[in-house]
Protein backbone atom coordinates (compact mmCIF):
# COMPACT_ATOMS: atom_id res chain seq x y z
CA UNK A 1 100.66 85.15 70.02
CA UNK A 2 103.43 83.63 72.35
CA UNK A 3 105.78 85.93 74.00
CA UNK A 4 109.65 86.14 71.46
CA UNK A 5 112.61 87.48 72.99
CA UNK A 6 116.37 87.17 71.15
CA UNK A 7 119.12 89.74 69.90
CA UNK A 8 119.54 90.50 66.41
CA UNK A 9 123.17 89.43 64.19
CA UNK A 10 125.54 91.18 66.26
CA UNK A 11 124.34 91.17 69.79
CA UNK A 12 123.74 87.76 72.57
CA UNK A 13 122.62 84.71 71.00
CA UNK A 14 118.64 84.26 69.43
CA UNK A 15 116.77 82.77 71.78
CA UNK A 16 112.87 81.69 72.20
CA UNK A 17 112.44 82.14 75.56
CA UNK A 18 110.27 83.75 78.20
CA UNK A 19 113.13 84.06 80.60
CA UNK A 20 114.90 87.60 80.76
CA UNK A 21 118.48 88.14 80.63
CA UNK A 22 120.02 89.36 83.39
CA UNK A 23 121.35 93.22 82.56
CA UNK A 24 120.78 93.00 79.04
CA UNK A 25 118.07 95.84 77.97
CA UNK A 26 115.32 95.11 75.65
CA UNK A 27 113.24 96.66 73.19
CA UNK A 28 110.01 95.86 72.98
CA UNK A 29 107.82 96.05 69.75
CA UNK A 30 104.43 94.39 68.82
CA UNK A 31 103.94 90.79 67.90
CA UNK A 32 102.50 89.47 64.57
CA UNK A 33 102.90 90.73 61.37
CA UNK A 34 105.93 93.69 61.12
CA UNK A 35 106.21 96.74 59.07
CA UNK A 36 109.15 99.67 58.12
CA UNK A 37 109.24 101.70 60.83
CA UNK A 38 109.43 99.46 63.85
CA UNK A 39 112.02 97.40 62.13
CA UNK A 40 114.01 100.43 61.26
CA UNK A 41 113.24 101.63 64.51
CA UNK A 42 114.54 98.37 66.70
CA UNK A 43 117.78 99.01 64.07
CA UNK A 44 118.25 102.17 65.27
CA UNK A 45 118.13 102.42 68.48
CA UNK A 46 120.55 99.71 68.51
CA UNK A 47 122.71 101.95 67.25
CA UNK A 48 122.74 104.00 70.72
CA UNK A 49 124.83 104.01 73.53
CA UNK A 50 121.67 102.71 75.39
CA UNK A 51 120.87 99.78 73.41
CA UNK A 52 123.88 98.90 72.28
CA UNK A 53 123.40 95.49 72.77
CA UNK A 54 119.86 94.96 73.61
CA UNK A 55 117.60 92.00 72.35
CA UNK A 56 114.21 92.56 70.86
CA UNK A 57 110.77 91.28 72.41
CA UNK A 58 108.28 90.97 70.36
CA UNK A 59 104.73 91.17 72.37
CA UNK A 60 101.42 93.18 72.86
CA UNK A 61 101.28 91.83 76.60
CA UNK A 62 101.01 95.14 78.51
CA UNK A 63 102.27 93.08 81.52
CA UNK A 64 105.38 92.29 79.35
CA UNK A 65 105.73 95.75 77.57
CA UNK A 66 105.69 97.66 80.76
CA UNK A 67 108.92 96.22 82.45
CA UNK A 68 110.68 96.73 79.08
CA UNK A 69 113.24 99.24 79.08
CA UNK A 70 112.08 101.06 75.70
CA UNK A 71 109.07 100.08 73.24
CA UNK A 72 108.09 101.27 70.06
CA UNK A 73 105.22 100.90 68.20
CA UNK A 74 102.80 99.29 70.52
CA UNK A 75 101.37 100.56 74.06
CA UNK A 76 99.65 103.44 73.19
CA UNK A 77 102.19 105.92 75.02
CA UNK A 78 104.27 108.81 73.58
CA UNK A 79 106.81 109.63 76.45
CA UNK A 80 110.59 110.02 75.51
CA UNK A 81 111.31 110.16 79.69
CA UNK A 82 110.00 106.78 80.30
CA UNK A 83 111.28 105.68 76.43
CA UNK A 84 108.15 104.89 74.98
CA UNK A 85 107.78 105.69 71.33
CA UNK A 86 103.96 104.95 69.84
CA UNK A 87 102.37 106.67 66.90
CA UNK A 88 98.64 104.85 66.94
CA UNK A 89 97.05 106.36 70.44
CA UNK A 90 94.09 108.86 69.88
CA UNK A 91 95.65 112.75 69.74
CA UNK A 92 98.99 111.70 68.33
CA UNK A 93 100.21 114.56 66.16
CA UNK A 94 103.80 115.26 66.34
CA UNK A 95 105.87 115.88 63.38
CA UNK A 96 109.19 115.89 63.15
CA UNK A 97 109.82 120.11 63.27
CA UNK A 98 112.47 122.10 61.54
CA UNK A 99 109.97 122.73 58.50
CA UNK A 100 108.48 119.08 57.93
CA UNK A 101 104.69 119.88 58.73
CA UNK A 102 103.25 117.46 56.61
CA UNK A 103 104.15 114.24 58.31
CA UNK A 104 102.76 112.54 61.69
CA UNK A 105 106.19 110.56 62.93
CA UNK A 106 106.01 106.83 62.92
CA UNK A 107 107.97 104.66 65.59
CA UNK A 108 111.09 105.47 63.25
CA UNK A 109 110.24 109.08 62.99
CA UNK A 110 110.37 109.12 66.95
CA UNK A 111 113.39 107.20 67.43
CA UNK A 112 115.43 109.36 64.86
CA UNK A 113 113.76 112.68 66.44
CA UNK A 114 115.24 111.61 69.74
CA UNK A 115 118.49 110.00 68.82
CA UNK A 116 119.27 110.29 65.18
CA UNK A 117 122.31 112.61 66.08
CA UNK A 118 123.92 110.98 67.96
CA UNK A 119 123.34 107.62 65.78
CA UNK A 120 124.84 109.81 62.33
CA UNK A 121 127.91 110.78 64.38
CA UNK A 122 128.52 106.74 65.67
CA UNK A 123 128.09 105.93 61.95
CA UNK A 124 130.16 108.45 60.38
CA UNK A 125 132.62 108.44 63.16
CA UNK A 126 132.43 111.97 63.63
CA UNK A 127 131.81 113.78 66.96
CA UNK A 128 129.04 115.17 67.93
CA UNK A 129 129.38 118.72 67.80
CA UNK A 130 131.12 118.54 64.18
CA UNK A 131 129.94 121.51 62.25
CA UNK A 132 128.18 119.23 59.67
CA UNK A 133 125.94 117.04 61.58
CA UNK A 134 122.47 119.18 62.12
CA UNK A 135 122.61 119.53 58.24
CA UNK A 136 123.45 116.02 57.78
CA UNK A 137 120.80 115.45 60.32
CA UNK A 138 117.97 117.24 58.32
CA UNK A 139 118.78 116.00 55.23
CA UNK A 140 118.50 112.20 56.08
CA UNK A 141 114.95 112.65 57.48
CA UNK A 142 113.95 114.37 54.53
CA UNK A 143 115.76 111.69 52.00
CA UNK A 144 115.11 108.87 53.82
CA UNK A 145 113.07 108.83 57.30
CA UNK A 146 109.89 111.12 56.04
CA UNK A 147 108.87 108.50 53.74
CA UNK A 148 108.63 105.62 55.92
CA UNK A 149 106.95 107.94 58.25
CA UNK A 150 104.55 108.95 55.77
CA UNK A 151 103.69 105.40 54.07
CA UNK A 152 103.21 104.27 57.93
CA UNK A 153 100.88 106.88 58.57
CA UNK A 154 98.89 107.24 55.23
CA UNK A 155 99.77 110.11 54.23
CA UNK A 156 99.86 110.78 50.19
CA UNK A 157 102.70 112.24 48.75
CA UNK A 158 101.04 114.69 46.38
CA UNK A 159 97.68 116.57 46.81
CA UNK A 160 95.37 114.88 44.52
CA UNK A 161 91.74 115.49 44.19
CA UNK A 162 89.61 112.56 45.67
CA UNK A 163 88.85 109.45 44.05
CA UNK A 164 92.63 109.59 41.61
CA UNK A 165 93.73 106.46 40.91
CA UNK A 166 97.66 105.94 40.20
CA UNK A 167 98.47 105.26 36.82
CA UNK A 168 101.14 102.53 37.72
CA UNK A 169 101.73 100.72 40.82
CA UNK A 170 105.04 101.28 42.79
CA UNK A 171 105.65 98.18 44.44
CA UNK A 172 109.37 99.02 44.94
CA UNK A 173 109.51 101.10 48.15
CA UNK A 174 111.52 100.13 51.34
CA UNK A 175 107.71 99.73 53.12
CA UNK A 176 106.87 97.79 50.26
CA UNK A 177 109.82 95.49 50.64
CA UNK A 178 109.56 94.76 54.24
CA UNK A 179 106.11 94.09 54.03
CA UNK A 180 106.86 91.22 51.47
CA UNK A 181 109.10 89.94 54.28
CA UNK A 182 105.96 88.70 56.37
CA UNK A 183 105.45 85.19 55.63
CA UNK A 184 102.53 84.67 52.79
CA UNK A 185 99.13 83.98 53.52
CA UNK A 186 100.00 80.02 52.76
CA UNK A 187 103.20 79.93 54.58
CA UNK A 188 103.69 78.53 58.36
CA UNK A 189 103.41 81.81 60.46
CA UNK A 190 104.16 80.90 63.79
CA UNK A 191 106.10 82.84 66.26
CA UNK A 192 109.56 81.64 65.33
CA UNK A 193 108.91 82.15 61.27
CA UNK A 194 107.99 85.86 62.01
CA UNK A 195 110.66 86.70 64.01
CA UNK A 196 113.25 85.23 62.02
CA UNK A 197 111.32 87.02 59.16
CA UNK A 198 111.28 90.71 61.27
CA UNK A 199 115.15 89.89 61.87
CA UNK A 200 115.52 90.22 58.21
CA UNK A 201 113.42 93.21 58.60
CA UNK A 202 115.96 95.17 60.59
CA UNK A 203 118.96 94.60 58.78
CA UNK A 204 117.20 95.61 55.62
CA UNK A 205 115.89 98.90 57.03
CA UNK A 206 119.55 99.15 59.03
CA UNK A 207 121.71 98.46 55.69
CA UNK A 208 119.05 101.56 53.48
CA UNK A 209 119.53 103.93 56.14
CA UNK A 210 123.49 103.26 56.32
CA UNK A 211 123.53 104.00 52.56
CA UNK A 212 121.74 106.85 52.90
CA UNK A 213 123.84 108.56 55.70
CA UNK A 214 126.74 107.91 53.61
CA UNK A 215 125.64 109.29 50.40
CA UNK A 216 124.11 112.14 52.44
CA UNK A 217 127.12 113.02 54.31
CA UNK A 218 129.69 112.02 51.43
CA UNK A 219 127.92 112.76 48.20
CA UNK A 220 125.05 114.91 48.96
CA UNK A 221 127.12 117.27 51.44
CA UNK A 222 130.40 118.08 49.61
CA UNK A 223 127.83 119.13 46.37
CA UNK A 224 126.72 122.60 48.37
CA UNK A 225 130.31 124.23 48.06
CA UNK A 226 130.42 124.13 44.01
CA UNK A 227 126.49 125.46 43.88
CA UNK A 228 127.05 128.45 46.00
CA UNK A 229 130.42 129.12 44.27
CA UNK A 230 128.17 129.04 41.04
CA UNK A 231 125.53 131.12 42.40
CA UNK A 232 127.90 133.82 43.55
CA UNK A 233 129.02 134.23 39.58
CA UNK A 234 125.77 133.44 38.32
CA UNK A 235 125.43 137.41 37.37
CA UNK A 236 128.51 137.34 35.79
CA UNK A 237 127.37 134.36 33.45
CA UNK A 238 124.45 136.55 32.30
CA UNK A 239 122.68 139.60 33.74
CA UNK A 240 119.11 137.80 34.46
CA UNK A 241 121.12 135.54 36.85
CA UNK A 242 118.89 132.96 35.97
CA UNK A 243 121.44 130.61 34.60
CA UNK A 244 123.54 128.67 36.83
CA UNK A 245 127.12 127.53 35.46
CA UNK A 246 128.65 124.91 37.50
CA UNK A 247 132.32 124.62 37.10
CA UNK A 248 132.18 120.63 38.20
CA UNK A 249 129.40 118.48 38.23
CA UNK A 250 127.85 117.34 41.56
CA UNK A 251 124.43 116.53 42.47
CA UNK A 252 123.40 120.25 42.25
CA UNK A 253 119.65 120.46 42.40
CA UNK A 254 118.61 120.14 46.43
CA UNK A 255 121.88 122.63 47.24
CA UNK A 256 119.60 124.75 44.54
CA UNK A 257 116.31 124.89 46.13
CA UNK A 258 117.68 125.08 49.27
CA UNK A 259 120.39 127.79 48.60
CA UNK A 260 117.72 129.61 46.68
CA UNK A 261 115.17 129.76 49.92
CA UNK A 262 117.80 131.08 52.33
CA UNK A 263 118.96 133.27 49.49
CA UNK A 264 115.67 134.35 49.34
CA UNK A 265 115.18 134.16 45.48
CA UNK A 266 113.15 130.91 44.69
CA UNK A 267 112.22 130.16 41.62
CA UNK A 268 114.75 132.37 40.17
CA UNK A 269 117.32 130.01 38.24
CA UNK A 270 115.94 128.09 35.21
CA UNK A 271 118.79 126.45 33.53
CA UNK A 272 121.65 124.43 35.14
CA UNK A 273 124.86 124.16 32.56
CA UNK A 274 127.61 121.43 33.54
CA UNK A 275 129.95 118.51 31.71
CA UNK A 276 128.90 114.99 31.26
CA UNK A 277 131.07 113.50 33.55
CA UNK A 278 131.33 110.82 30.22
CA UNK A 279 131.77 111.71 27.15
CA UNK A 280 133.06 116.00 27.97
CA UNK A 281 130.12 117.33 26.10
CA UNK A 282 128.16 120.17 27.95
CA UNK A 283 124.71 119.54 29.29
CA UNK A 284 122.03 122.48 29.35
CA UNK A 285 118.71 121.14 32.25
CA UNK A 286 115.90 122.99 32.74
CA UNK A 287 115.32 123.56 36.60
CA UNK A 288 112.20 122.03 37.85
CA UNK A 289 109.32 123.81 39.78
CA UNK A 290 110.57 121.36 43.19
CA UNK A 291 112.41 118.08 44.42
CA UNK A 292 111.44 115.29 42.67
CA UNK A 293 108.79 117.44 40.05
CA UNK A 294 109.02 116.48 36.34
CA UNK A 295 107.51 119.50 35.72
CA UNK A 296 110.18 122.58 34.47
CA UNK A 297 110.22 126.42 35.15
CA UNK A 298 110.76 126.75 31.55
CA UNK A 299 111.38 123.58 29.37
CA UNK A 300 114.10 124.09 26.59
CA UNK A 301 112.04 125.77 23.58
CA UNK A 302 109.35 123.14 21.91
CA UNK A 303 110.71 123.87 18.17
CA UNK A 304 114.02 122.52 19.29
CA UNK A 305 112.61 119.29 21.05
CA UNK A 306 113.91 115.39 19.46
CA UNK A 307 115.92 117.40 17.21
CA UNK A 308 119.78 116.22 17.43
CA UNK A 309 123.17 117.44 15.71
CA UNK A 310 123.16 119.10 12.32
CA UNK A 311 119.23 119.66 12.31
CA UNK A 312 119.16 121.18 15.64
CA UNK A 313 122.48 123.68 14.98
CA UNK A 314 120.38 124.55 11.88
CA UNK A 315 117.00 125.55 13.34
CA UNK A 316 118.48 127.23 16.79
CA UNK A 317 121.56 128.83 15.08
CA UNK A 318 123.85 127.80 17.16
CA UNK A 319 126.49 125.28 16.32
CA UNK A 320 128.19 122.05 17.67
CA UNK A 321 124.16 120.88 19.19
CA UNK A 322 123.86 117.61 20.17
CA UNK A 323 120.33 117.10 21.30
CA UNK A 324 117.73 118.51 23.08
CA UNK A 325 115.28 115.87 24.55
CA UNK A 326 111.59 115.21 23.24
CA UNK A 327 110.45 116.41 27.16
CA UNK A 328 112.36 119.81 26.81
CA UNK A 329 114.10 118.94 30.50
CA UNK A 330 117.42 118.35 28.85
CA UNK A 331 120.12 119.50 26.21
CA UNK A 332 123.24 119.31 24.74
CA UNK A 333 126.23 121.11 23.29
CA UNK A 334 130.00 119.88 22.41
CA UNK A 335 131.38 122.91 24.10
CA UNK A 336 130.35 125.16 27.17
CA UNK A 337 130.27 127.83 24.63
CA UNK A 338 127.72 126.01 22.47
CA UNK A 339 125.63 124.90 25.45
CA UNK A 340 125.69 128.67 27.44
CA UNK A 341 124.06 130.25 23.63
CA UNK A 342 121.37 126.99 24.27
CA UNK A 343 120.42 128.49 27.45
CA UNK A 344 120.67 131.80 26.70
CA UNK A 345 118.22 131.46 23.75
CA UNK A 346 115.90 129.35 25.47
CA UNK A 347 115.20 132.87 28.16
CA UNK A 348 114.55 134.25 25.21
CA UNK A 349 112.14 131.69 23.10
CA UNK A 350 108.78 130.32 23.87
């Protein structure tokens, strides 16, 4: 596998060439087939003040890699002094901290670790002391980054005794996607085909993690001040406190577990009440064990379940139902008065 140096859309002109560029820094990454998290990675750290405008070589020459000014993913050397950001050497264990023990970083893990701050702030625009950016920070590895760090390194998402196989395959993830970007088994895979291919790579990976710093920091973030304002009167909406009544809807249930934990009363709330955005009605969810568990604290009660309007307000009592879903997750009510009796009832029902 030849030696490939050129910049990505954006920077100096691609190039096939074994010829370096005088004072333009590279980043060096292995050769052959590509995956998530050196593509990401490579995307990244062009998104310092470092490597602004570096190109990308593309070698597992240690002759080559060595004179590099970073490389990820190849060399066998964890050292953020000397910018060297490998995951595969014998004794590698670091996770990324702050709570997220699970996970062994990948080269993307790394690169955020070192200089996800700072690349937030550059693509939000906002400084980087601004109040918001450690939480901002935290939340995008744990919505976005720990995943491709974890499908890197192998490691399963749930505990599961030995020998489960999935019921369906999930061919959809951003891993999965890249990886389709390697050329098939019976297309030309020369040097210039794969990079062209891993170029695609990057500004896949790049465009994801964009999204997801936006939605973090502009959907996600402004949700918190409506759940704590709801938790603070959740006493007041009845005396078990275990019904949260939020006054607008917003994407409520991380603020929850999260507010919850430094609360210091997990597991606590069991019903979320809040207006479709769509049609006004109210909405009545059962809070789930955990992020991204189907499974509920306590499910709306079983007698109600795939009943909808007049059938339902005759069996529960209380009037103006809508529906209450076959999985017990979900219900509805036309008014908030209709949908608080729901979720009062259901504390009190099997």
């Amino acid at each position: 596998m030849g030696l490939v140096v050129a910049s990505i859309p954006g920077g100096p002109a691609a190039q096939i060439t074994g010829n370096k560029r005088p004072m333009v820094k590279k980043i060096g990454t292995h050769s052959g087939s590509f995956h998530c998290d050196e593509a990401l990675g490579c995307w990244l750290l062009r998104r310092t003040t470092l490597f602004q405008e570096a190109e990308i070589v593309r070698t597992r020459d240690p002759e080559v890699l060595k004179d590099l000014d970073v490389v990820i993913d190849v060399g066998g050397v964890y050292d953020p002094d000397r910018m060297r950001f490998d995951h595969h050497q014998r004794g590698f264990e670091t996770k990324f901290g702050f709570g997220f023990e699970a996970t062994k970083l990948s080269s993307a893990g790394l690169v955020y670790k070192h200089f996800g701050r700072e690349i937030i702030a550059g693509l939000l625009s906002w400084p980087i002391d601004h109040p918001d950016l450690e939480m901002v920070y935290l939340e995008v590895y744990r919505n976005f980054i720990e995943s491709v760090d974890a499908i890197d390194n192998g490691v399963m998402q749930y505990n599961l005794p030995p020998g489960t196989v999935p019921r369906y395959l999930n061919n959809t993830t951003l891993s999965c996607r890249v990886g389709k970007l390697n050329p098939r088994w019976n297309e030309p895979s020369d040097d210039a085909t794969l990079y062209e291919r891993f170029l695609r790579a990057v500004e896949l990976t790049g465009s994801e993690f964009s999204e997801a710093v936006d939605w973090v920091a502009r959907g996600w973030l402004p949700g918190r001040r409506p759940v704590e304002a709801a938790l603070a009167e959740r006493h007041s909406v009845h005396p078990s406190g275990k019904i949260l009544l939020l006054k607008e809807f917003c994407p409520w249930k991380d603020h929850l577990y999260n507010l919850e934990e430094e609360g210091g009363f997990v597991g606590e709330l069991l019903y979320a009440i809040f207006q479709d955005e769509r049609d006004k009605t109210y909405r009545v969810q059962a809070v789930s064990v955990g992020p991204g568990s189907f499974e509920n604290r306590r499910s709306l009660p079983c007698a109600w379940r795939g009943l909808r309007d007049e059938a339902l307000s005759a069996l529960s009592g209380i009037p103006d139902c809508v529906f209450v879903h076959a999985g017990g997750f979900i219900g509805g009510n036309k008014t908030l008065e209709g949908a608080l009796e729901m979720a009062k009832r259901s504390l009190e029902l099997e």
